[in-house]
C-alpha atoms as a PDB file:
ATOM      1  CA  UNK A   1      25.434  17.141   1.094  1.00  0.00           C
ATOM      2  CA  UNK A   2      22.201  17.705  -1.483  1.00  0.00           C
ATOM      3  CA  UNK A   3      24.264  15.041  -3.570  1.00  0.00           C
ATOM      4  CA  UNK A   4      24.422  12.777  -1.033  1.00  0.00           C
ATOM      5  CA  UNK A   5      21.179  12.656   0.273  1.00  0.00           C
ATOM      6  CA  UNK A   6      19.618  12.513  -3.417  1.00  0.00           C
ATOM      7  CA  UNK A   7      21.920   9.636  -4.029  1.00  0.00           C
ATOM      8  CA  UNK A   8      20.805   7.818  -0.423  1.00  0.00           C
ATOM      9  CA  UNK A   9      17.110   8.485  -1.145  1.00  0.00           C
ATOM     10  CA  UNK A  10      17.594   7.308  -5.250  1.00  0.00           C
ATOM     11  CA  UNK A  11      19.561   3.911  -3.393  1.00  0.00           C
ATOM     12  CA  UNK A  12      17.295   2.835  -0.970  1.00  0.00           C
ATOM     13  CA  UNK A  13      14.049   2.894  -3.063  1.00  0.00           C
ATOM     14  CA  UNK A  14      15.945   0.405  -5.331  1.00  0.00           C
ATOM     15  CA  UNK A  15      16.519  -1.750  -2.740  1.00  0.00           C
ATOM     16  CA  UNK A  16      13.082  -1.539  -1.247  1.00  0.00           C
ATOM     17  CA  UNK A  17      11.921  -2.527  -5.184  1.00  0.00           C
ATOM     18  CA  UNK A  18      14.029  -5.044  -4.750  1.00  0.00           C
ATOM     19  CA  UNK A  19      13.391  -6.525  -1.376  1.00  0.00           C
ATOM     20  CA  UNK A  20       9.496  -5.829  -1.124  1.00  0.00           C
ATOM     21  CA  UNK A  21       6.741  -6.085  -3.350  1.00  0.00           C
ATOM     22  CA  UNK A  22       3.086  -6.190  -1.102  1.00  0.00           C
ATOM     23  CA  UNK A  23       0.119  -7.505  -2.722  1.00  0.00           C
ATOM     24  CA  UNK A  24      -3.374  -5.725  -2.032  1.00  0.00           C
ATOM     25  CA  UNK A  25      -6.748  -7.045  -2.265  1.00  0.00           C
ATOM     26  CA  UNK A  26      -8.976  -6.253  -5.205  1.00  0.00           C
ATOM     27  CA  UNK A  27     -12.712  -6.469  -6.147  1.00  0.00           C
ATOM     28  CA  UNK A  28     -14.478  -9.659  -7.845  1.00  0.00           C
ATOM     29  CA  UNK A  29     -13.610  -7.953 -11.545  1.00  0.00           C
ATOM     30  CA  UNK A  30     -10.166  -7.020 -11.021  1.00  0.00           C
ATOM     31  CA  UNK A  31     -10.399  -3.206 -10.302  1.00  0.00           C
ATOM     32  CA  UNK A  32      -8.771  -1.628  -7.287  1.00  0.00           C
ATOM     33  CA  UNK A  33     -10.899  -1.335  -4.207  1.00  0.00           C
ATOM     34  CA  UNK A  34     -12.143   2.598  -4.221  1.00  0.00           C
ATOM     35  CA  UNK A  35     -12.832   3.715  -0.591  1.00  0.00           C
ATOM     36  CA  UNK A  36     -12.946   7.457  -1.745  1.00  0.00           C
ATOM     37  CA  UNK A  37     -14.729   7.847  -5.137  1.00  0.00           C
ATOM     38  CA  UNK A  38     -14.342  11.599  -6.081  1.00  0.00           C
ATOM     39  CA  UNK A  39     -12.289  12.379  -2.967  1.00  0.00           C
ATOM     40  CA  UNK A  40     -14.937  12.063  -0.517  1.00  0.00           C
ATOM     41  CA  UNK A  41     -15.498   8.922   0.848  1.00  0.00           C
ATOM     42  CA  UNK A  42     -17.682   6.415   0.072  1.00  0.00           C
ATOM     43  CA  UNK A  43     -21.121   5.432   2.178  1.00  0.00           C
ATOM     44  CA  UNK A  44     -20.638   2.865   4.967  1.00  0.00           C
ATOM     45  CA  UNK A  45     -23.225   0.540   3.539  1.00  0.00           C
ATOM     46  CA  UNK A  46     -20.677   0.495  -0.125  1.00  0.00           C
ATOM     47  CA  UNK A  47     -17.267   0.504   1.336  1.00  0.00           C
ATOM     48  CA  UNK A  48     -14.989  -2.167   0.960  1.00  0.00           C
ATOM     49  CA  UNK A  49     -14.253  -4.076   4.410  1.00  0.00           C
ATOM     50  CA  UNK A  50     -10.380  -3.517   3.530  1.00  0.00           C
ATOM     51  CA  UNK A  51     -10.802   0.481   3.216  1.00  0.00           C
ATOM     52  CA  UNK A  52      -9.064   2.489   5.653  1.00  0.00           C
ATOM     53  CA  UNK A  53      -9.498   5.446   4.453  1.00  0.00           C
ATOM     54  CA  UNK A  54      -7.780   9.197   5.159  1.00  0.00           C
ATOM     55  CA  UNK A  55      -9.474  11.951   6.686  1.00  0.00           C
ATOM     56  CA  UNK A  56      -8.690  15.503   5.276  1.00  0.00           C
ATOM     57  CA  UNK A  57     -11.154  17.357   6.337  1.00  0.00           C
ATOM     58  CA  UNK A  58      -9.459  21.052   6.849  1.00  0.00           C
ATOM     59  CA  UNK A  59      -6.443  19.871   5.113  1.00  0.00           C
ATOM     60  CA  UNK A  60      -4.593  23.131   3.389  1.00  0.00           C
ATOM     61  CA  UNK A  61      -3.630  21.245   0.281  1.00  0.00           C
ATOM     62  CA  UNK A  62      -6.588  18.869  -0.564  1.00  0.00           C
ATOM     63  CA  UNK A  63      -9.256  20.963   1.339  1.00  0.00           C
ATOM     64  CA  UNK A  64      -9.566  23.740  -1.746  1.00  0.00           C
ATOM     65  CA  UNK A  65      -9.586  20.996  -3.946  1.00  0.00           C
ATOM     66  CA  UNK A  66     -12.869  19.714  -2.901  1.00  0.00           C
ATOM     67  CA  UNK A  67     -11.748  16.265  -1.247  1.00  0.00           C
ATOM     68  CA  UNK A  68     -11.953  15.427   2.284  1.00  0.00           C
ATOM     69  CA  UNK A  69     -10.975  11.815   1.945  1.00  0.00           C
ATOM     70  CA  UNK A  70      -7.724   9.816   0.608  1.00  0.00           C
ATOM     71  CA  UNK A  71      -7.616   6.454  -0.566  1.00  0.00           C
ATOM     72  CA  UNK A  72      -6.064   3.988   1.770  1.00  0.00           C
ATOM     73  CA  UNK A  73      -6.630   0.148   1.238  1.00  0.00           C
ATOM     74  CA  UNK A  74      -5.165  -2.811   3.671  1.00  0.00           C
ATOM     75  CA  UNK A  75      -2.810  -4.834   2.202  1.00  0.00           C
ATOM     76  CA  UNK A  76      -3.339  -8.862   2.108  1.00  0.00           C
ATOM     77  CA  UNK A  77      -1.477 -10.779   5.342  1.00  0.00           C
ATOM     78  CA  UNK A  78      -0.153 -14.031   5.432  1.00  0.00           C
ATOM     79  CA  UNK A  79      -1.045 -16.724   8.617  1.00  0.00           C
ATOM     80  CA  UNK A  80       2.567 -16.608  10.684  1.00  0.00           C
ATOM     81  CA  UNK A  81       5.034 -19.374  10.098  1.00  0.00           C
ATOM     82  CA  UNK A  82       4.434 -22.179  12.527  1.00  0.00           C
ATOM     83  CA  UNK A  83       1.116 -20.458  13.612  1.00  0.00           C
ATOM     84  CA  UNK A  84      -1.131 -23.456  11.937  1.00  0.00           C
ATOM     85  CA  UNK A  85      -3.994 -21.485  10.662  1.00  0.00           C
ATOM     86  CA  UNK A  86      -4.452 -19.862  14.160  1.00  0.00           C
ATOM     87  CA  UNK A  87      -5.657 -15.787  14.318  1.00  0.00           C
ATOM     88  CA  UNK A  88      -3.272 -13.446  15.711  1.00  0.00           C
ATOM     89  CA  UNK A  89      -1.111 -10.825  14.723  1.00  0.00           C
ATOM     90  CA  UNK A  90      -1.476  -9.880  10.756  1.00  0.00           C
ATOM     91  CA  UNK A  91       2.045 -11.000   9.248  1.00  0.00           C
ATOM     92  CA  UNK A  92       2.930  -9.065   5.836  1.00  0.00           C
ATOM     93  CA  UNK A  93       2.917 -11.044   2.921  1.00  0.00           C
ATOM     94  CA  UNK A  94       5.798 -10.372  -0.035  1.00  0.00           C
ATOM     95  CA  UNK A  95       6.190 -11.384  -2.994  1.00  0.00           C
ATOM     96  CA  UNK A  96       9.211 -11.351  -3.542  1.00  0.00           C
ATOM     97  CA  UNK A  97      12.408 -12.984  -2.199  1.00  0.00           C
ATOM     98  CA  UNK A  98      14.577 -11.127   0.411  1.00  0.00           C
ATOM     99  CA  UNK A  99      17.541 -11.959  -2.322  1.00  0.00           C
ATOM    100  CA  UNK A 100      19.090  -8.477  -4.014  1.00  0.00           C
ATOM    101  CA  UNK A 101      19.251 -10.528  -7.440  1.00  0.00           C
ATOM    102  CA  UNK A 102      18.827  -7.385  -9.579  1.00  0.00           C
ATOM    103  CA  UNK A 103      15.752  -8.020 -11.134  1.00  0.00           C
ATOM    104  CA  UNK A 104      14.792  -3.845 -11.552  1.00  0.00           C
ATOM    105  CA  UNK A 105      17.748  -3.868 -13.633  1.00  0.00           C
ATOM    106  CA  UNK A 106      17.965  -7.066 -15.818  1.00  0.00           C
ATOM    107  CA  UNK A 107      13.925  -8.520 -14.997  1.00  0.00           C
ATOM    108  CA  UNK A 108      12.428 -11.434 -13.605  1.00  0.00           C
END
């Protein structure tokens, strides 16, 4: 059953590469939006408006390593189909076509 399970896991993260690809915001010069410099996180007054960061304070794993905060950024939404520029729900924007054309194998 080990086999199978591997093989599932292996076979659905292809299709996911294949079926979703979701863009994230990123600062004026390029560089990934940092809402945890160091592992602690950053001061209100400096943090990115799209930083929603992860508390680990008294987490076993990351708490001996000295950080109490994990990196965790919004990703960019789309207006709704049909919604005409009007603010409701955040819709997840892809960029890539719901099409399993094979593209991790053989590229774009």
């Amino acid at each position: 059953d080990e086999i199978h399970t591997s093989s599932l896991m292996v076979w659905a993260q292809f299709i996911d590469h294949e079926l979703a690809h979701v863009p994230f915001p990123t600062m004026d010069n390029g560089e990934g939006i940092q809402c945890c410099p160091n592992g602690t996180l950053a001061p209100a007054a400096l943090r990115h408006p799209r930083c929603m960061p992860i508390d680990l304070t008294g987490d076993a794993f990351y708490g001996p390593q000295g950080r109490t905060c994990m990196n965790f950024v919004r990703s960019m939404v789309a207006v709704g189909a049909g919604s005409e520029c009007v603010f409701g729900y955040a819709e997840q924007l892809n960029q890539i076509t719901h099409w399993i054309d094979g593209s991790v194998i053989y590229g774009s």
